[in-house]
C-alpha atoms as a PDB file:
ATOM      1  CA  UNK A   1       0.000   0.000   0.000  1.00  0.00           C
ATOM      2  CA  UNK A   2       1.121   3.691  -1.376  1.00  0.00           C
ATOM      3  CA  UNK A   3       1.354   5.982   1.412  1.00  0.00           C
ATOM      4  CA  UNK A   4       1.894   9.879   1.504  1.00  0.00           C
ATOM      5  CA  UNK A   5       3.426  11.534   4.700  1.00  0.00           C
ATOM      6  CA  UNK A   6       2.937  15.483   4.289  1.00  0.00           C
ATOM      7  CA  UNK A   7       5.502  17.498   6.619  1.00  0.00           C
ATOM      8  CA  UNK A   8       3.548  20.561   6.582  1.00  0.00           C
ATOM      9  CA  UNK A   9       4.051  23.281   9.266  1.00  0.00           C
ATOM     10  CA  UNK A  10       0.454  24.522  10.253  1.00  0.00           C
ATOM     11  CA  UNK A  11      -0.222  27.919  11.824  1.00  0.00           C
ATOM     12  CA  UNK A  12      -2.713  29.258  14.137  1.00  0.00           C
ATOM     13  CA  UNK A  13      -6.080  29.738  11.404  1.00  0.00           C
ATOM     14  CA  UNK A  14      -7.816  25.749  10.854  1.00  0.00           C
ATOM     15  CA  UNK A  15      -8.761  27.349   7.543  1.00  0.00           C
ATOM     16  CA  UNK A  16      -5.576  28.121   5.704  1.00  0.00           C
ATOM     17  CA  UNK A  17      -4.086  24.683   7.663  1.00  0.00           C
ATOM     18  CA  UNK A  18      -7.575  23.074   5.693  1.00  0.00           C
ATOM     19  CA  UNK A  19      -5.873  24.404   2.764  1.00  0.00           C
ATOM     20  CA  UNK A  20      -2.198  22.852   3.381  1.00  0.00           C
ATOM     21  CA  UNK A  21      -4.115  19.652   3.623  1.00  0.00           C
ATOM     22  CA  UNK A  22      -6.128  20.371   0.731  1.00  0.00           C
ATOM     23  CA  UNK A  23      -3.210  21.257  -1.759  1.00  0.00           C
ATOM     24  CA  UNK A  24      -1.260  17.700  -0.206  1.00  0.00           C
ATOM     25  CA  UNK A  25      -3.550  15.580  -0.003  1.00  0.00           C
ATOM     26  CA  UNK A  26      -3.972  16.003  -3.990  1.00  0.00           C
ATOM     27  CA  UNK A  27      -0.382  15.729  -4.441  1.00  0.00           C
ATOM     28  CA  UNK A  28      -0.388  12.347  -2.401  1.00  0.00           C
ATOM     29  CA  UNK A  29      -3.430  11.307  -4.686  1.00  0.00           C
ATOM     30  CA  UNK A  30      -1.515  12.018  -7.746  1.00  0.00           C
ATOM     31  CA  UNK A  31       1.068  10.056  -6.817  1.00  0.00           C
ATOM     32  CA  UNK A  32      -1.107   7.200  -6.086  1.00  0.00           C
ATOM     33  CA  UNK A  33      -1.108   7.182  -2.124  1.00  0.00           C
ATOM     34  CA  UNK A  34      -3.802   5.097  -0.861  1.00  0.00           C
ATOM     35  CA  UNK A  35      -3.141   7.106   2.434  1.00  0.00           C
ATOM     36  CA  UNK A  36      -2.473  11.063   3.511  1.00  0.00           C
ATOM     37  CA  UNK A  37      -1.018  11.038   6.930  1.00  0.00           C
ATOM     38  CA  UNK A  38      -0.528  14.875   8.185  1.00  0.00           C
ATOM     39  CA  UNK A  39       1.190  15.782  11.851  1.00  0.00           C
ATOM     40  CA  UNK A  40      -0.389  16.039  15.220  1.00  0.00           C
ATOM     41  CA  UNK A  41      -1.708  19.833  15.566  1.00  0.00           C
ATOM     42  CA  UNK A  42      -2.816  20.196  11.395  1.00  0.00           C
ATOM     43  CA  UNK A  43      -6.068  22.201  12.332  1.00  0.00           C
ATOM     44  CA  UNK A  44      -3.824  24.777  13.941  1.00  0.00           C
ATOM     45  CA  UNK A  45      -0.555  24.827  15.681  1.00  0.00           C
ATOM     46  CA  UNK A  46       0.622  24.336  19.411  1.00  0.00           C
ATOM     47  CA  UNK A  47       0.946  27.655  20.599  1.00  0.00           C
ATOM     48  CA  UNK A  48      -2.731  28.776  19.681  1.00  0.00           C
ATOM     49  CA  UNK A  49      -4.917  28.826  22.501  1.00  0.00           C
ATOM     50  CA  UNK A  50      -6.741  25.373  21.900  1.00  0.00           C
ATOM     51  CA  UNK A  51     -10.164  25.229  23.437  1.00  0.00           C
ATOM     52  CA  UNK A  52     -10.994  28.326  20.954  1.00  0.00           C
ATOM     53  CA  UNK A  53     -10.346  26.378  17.670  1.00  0.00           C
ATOM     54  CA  UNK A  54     -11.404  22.467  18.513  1.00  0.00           C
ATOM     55  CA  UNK A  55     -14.505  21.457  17.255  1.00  0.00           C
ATOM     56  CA  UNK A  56     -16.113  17.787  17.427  1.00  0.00           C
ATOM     57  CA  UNK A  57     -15.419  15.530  15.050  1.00  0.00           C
ATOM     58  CA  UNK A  58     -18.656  16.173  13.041  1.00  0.00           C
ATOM     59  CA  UNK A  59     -17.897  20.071  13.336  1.00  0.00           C
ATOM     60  CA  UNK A  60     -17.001  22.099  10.296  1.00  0.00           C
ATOM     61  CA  UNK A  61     -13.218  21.466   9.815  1.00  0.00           C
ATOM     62  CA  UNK A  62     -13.681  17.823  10.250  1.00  0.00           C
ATOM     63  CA  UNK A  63     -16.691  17.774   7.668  1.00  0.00           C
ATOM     64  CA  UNK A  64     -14.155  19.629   5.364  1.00  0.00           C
ATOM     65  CA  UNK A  65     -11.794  16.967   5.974  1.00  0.00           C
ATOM     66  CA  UNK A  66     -13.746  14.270   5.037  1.00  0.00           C
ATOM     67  CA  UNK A  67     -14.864  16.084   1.984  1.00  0.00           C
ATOM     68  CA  UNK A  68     -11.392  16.390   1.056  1.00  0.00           C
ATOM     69  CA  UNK A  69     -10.810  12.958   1.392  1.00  0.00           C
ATOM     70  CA  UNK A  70     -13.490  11.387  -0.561  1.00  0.00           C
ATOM     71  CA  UNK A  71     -12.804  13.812  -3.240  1.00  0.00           C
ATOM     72  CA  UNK A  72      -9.604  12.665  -3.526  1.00  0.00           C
ATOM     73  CA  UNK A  73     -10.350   8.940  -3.247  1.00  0.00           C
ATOM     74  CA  UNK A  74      -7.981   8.179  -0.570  1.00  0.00           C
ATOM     75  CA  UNK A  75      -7.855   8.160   3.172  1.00  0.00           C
ATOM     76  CA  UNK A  76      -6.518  10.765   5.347  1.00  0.00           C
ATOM     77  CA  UNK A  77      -5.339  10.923   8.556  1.00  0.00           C
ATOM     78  CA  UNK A  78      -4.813  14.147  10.541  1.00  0.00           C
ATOM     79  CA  UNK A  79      -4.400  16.064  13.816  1.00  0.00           C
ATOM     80  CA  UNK A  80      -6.990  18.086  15.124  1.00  0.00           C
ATOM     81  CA  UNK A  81      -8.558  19.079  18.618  1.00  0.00           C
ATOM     82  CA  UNK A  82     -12.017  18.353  19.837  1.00  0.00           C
ATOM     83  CA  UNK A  83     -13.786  19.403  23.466  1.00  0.00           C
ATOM     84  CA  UNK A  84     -12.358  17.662  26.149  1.00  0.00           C
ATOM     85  CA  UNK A  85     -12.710  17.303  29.894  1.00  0.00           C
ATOM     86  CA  UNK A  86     -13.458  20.069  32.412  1.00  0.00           C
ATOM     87  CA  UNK A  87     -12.475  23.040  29.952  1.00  0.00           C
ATOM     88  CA  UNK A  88      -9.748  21.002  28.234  1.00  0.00           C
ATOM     89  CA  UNK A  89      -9.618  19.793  24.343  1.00  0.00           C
ATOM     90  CA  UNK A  90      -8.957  16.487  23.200  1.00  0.00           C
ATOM     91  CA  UNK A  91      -5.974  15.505  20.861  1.00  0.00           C
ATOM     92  CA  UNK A  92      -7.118  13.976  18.564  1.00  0.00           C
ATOM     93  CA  UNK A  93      -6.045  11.899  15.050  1.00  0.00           C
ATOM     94  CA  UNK A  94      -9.095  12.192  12.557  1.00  0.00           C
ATOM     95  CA  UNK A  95      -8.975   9.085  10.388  1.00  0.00           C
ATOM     96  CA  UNK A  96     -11.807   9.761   7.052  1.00  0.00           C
ATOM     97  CA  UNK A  97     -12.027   8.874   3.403  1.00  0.00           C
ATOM     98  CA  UNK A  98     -13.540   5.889   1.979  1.00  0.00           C
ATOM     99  CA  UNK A  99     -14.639   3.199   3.706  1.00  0.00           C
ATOM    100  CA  UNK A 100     -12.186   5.032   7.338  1.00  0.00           C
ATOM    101  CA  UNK A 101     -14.034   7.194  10.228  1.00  0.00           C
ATOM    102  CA  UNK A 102     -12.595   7.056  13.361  1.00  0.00           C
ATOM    103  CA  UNK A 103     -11.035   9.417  15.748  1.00  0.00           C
ATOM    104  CA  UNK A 104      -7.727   8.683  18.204  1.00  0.00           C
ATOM    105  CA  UNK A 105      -7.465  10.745  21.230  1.00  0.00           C
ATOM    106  CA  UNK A 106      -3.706  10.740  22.347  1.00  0.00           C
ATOM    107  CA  UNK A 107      -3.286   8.824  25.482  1.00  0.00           C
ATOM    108  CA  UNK A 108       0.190   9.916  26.784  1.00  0.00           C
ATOM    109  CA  UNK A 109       0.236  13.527  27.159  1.00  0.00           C
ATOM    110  CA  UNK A 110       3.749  15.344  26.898  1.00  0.00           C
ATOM    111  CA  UNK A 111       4.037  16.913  30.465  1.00  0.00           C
ATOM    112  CA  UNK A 112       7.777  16.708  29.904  1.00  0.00           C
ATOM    113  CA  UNK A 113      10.462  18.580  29.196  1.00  0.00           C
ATOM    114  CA  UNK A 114       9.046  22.070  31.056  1.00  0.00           C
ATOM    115  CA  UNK A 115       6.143  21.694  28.891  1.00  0.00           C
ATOM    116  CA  UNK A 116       2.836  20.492  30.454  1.00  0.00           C
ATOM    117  CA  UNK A 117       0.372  19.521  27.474  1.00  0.00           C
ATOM    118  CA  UNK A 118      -2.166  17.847  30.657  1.00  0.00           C
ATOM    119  CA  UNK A 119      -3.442  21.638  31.479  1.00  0.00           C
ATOM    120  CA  UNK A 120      -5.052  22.079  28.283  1.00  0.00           C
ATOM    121  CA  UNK A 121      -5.397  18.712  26.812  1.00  0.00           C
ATOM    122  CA  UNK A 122      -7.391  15.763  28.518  1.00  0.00           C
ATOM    123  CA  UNK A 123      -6.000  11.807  27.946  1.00  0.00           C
ATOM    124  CA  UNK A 124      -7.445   9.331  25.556  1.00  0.00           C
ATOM    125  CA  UNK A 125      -8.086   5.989  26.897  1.00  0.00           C
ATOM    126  CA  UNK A 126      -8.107   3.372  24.173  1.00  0.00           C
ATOM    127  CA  UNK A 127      -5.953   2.769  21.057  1.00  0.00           C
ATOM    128  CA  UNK A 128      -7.918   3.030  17.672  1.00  0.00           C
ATOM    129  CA  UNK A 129      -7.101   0.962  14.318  1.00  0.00           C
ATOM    130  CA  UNK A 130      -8.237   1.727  11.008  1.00  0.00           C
ATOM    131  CA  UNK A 131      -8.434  -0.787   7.976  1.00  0.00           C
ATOM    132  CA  UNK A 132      -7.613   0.351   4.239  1.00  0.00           C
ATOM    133  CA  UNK A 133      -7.320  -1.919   1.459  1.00  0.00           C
ATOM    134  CA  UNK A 134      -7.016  -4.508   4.035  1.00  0.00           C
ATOM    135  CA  UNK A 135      -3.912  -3.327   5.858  1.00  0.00           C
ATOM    136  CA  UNK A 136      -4.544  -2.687   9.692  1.00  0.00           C
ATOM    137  CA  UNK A 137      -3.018   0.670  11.135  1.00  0.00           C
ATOM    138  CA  UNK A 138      -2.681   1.319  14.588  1.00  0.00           C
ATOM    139  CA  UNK A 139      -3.069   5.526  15.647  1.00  0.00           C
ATOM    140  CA  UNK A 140      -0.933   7.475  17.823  1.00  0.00           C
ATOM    141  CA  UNK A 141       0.653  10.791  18.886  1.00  0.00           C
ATOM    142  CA  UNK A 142       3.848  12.281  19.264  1.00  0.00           C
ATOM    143  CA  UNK A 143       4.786  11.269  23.230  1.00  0.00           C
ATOM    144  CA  UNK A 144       2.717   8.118  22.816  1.00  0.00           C
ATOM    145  CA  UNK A 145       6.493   6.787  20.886  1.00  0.00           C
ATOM    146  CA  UNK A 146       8.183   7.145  24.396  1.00  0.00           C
ATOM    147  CA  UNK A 147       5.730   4.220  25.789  1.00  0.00           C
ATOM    148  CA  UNK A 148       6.496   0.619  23.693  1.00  0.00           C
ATOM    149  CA  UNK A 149       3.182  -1.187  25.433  1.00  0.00           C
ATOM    150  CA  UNK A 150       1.047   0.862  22.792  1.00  0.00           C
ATOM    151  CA  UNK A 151       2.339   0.155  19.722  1.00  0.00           C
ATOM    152  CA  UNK A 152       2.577  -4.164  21.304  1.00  0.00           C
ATOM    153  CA  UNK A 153      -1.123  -3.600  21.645  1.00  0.00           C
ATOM    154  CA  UNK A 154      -1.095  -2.857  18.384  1.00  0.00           C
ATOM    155  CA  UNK A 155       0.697  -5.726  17.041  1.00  0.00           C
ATOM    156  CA  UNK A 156      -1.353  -7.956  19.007  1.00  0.00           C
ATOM    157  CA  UNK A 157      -4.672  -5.774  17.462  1.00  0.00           C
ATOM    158  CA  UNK A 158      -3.620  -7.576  14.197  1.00  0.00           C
ATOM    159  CA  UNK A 159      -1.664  -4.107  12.555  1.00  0.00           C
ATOM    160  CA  UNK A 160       1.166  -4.191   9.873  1.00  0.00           C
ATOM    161  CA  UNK A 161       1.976  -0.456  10.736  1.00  0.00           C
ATOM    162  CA  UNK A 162       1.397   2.109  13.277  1.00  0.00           C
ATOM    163  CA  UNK A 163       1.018   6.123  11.863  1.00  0.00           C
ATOM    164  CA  UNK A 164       3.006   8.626  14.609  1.00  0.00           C
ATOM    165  CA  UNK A 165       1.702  11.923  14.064  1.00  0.00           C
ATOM    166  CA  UNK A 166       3.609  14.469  16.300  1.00  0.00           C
ATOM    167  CA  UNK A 167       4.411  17.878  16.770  1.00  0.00           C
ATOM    168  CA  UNK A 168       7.856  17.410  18.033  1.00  0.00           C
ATOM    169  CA  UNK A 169       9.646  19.721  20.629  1.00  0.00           C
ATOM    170  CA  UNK A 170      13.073  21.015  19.496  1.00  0.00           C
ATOM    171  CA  UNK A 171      15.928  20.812  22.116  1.00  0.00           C
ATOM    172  CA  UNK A 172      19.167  19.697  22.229  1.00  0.00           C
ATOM    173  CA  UNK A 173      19.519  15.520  21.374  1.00  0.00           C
ATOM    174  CA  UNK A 174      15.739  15.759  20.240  1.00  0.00           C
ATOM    175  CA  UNK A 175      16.401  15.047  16.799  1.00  0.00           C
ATOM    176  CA  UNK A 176      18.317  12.105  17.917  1.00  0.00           C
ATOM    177  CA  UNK A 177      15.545  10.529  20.474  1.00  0.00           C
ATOM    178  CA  UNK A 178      12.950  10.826  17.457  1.00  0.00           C
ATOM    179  CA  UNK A 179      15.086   9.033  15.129  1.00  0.00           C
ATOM    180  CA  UNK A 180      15.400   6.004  18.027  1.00  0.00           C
ATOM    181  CA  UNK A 181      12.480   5.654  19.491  1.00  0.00           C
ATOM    182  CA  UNK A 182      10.752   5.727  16.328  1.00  0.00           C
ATOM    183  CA  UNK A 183      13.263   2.325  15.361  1.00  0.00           C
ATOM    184  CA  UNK A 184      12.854   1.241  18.791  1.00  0.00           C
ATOM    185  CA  UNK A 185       9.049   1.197  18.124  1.00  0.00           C
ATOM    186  CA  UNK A 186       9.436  -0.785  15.328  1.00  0.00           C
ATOM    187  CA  UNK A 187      11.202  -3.019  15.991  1.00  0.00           C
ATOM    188  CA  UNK A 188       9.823  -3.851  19.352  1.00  0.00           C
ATOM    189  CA  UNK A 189       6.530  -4.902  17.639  1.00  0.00           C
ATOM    190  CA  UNK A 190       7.940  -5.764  14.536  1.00  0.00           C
ATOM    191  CA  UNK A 191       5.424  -3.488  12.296  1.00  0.00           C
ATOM    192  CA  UNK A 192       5.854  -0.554   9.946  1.00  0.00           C
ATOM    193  CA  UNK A 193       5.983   2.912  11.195  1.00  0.00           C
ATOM    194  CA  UNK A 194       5.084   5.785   9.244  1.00  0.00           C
ATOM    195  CA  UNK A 195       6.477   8.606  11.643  1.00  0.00           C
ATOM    196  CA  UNK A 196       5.228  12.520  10.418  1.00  0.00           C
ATOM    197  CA  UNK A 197       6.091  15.438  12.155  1.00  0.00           C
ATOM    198  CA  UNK A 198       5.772  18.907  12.379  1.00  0.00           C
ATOM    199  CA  UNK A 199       8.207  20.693   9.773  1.00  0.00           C
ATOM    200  CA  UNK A 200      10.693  22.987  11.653  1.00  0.00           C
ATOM    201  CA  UNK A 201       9.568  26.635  11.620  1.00  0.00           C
ATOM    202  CA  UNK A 202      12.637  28.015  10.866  1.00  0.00           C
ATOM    203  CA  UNK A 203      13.566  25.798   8.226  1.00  0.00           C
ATOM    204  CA  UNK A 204       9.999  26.696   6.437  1.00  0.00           C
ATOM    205  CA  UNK A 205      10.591  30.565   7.569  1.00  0.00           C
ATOM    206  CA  UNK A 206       7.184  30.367   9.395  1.00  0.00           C
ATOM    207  CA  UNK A 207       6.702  32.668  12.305  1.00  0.00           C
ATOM    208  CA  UNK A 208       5.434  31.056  14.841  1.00  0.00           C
ATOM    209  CA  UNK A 209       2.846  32.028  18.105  1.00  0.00           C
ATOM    210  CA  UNK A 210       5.069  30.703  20.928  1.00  0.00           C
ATOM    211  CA  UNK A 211       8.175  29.507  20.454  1.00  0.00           C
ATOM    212  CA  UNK A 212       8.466  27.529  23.436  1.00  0.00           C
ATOM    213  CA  UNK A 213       5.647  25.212  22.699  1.00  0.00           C
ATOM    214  CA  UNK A 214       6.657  21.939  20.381  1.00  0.00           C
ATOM    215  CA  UNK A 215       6.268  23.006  17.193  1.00  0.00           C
ATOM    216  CA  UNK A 216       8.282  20.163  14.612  1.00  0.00           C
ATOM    217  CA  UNK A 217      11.418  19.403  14.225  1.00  0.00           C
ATOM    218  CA  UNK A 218      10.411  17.864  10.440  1.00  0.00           C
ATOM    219  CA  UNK A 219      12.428  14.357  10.002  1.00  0.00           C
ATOM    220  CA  UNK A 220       9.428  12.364   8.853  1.00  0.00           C
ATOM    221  CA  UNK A 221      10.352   8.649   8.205  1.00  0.00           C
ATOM    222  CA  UNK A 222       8.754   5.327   7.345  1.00  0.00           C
ATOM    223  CA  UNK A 223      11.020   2.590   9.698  1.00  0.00           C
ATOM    224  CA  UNK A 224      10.544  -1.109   8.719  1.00  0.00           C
ATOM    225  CA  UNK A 225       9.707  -3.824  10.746  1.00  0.00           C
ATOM    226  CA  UNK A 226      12.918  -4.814  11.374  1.00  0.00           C
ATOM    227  CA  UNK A 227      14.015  -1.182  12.592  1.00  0.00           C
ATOM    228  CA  UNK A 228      15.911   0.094   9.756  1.00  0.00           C
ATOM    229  CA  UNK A 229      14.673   3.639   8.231  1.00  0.00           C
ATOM    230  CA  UNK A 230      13.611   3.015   4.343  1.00  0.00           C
ATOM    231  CA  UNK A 231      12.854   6.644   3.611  1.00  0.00           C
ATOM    232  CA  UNK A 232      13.292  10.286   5.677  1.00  0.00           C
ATOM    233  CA  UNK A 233      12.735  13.968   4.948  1.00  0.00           C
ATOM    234  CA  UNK A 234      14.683  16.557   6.385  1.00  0.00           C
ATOM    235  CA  UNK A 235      13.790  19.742   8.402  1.00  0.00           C
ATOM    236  CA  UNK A 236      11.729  21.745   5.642  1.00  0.00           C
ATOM    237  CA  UNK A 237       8.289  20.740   4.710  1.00  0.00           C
ATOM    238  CA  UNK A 238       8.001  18.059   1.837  1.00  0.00           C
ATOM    239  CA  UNK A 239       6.351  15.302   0.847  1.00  0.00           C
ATOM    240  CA  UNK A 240       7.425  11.727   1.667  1.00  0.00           C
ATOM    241  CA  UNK A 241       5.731   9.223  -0.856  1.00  0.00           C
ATOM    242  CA  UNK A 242       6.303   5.479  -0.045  1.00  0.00           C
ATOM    243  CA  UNK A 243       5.312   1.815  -0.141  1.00  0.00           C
ATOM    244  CA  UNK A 244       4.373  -0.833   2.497  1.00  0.00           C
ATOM    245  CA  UNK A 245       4.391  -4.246   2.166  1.00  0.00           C
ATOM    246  CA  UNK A 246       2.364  -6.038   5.117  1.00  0.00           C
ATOM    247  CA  UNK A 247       3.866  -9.365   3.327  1.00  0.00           C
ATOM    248  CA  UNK A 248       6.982  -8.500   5.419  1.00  0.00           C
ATOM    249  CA  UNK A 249       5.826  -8.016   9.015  1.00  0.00           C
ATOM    250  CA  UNK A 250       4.761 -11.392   8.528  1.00  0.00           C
ATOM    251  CA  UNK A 251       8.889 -12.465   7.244  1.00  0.00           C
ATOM    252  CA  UNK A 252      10.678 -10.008   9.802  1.00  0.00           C
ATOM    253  CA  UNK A 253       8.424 -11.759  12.840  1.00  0.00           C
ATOM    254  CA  UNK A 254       9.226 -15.391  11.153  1.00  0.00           C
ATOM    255  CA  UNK A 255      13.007 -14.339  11.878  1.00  0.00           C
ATOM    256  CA  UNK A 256      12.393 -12.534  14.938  1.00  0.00           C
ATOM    257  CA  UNK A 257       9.647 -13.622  17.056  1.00  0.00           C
ATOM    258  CA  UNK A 258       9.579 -11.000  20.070  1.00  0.00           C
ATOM    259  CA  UNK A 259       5.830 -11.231  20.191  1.00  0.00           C
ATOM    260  CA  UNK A 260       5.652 -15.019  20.378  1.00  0.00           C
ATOM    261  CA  UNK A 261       8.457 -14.957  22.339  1.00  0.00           C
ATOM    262  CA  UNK A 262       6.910 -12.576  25.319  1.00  0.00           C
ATOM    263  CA  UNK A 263       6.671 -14.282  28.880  1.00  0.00           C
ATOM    264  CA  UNK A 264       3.933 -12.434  30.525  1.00  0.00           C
ATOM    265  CA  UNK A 265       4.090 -15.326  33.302  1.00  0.00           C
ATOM    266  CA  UNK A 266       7.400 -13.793  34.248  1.00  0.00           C
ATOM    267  CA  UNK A 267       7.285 -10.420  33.554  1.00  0.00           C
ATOM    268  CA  UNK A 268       4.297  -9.634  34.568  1.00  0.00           C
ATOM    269  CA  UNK A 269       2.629  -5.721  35.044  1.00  0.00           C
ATOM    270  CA  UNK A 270       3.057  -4.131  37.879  1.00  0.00           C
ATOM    271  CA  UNK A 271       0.475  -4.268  40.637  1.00  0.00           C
ATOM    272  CA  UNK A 272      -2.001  -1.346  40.777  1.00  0.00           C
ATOM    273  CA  UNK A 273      -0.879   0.788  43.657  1.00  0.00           C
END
């Protein structure tokens, strides 16, 4: 299956990021992308005070999405924010296009790193999977790639690959901590990872609201499932066009069994409390 990953770096306005989306999401059609995967924070970037842009996800910029998508002929997967908990927003990955609508709300929120995403966003609770053209995808965002027991649920969910969507915070050794947790991912569950971020601002010469808020570092990739990076972008926004063969998670776990090989009996999780 043909995907597209689209390092785009959104601004505050939904509508003019509806038209980044709009613009790639034809490109990734041309190109014959079965699949338009866009970064966490597409409807408008971190930085823009959240609760007064999300909408639900049968509000007007995820109506426009799915318009987009079925125009197009191909599914599309994006970051957006919808009402959350006590004030809060939701982060959420819209999945739509033909025969795909779901929604992922990120369940590991980045209160890391002086930044505390948990005061504005509230936590997801259950990982999401999409089907198209009979390859399984497993959803998730940005800090969820710091927590390996997702993307194993994943695995055991029945997915060939799982799409990272993130907004990345810059600082130093950042770059290198997306690059291997992103193999580490991988290779832990033995599935594909299509891995789109944020561009960096400065490399796109976009102005951004607050600079200390995560805004991309760009280094989109698509990892194998035996851990090795088949394709990556650099920092400036671009378009990252590639295939996936779900014939090979089934060879790579033949030759390395991790799953199988799990002993819950002796590792078990730790007690509540």
């Amino acid at each position: 299956m043909r995907i597209a990953l689209s390092q785009i770096c959104t601004g505050p306005d939904p509508k003019a990021n509806l038209e980044l989306i709009r613009t790639r999401t034809a490109e990734a059609a041309r190109a014959g992308a079965r699949l338009a995967v866009f970064p966490e924070a597409a409807m408008a970037c971190f930085g823009t005070p959240l609760a007064e842009v999300a909408e639900p996800l049968d509000g007007p910029w995820a109506a426009e999405v799915r318009r987009i998508a079925e125009a197009e002929g191909v599914a599309v997967v994006a970051g957006m924010f919808t009402p959350g908990e006590g004030g809060r927003v939701a982060n959420t990955l819209l999945a739509a296009g033909p025969g795909v609508d779901a929604g992922y709300d990120k369940i590991h929120l980045y209160d890391a790193f002086g930044y505390t995403e948990s005061s504005a966003v509230s936590a997801g609770s259950r990982p999401v999977a999409i089907d198209v053209d009979g390859v399984r995808i497993g959803l998730a965002t940005c800090y969820d790639v710091r927590f390996p027991e997702l993307f194993r649920a994943y695995a055991d969910l029945g997915a060939h690959a799982v799409l990272l969507a993130a907004s990345w915070g810059a600082g130093p050794g950042k770059r290198e901590q997306w690059r291997l947790l992103t193999r580490a991912r991988a290779l832990d569950a033995t599935v594909w990872v299509a891995a789109v971020d944020q561009a960096d601002p400065a490399a796109a010469g976009v102005r951004v609201p607050d600079p200390a808020a995560p805004t991309g570092i760009g280094h989109s990739a698509l990892i194998g499932p035996d851990g090795t990076v088949r394709e990556e972008l650099g920092a400036e926004p671009g378009l990252l066009v590639a295939d996936i063969d779900p014939g090979e998670v089934a060879r790579v776990r033949g030759a390395l069994p991790v799953l199988a090989n799990r002993r819950p009996d002796a590792v078990p999780p730790p007690a509540a409390g």
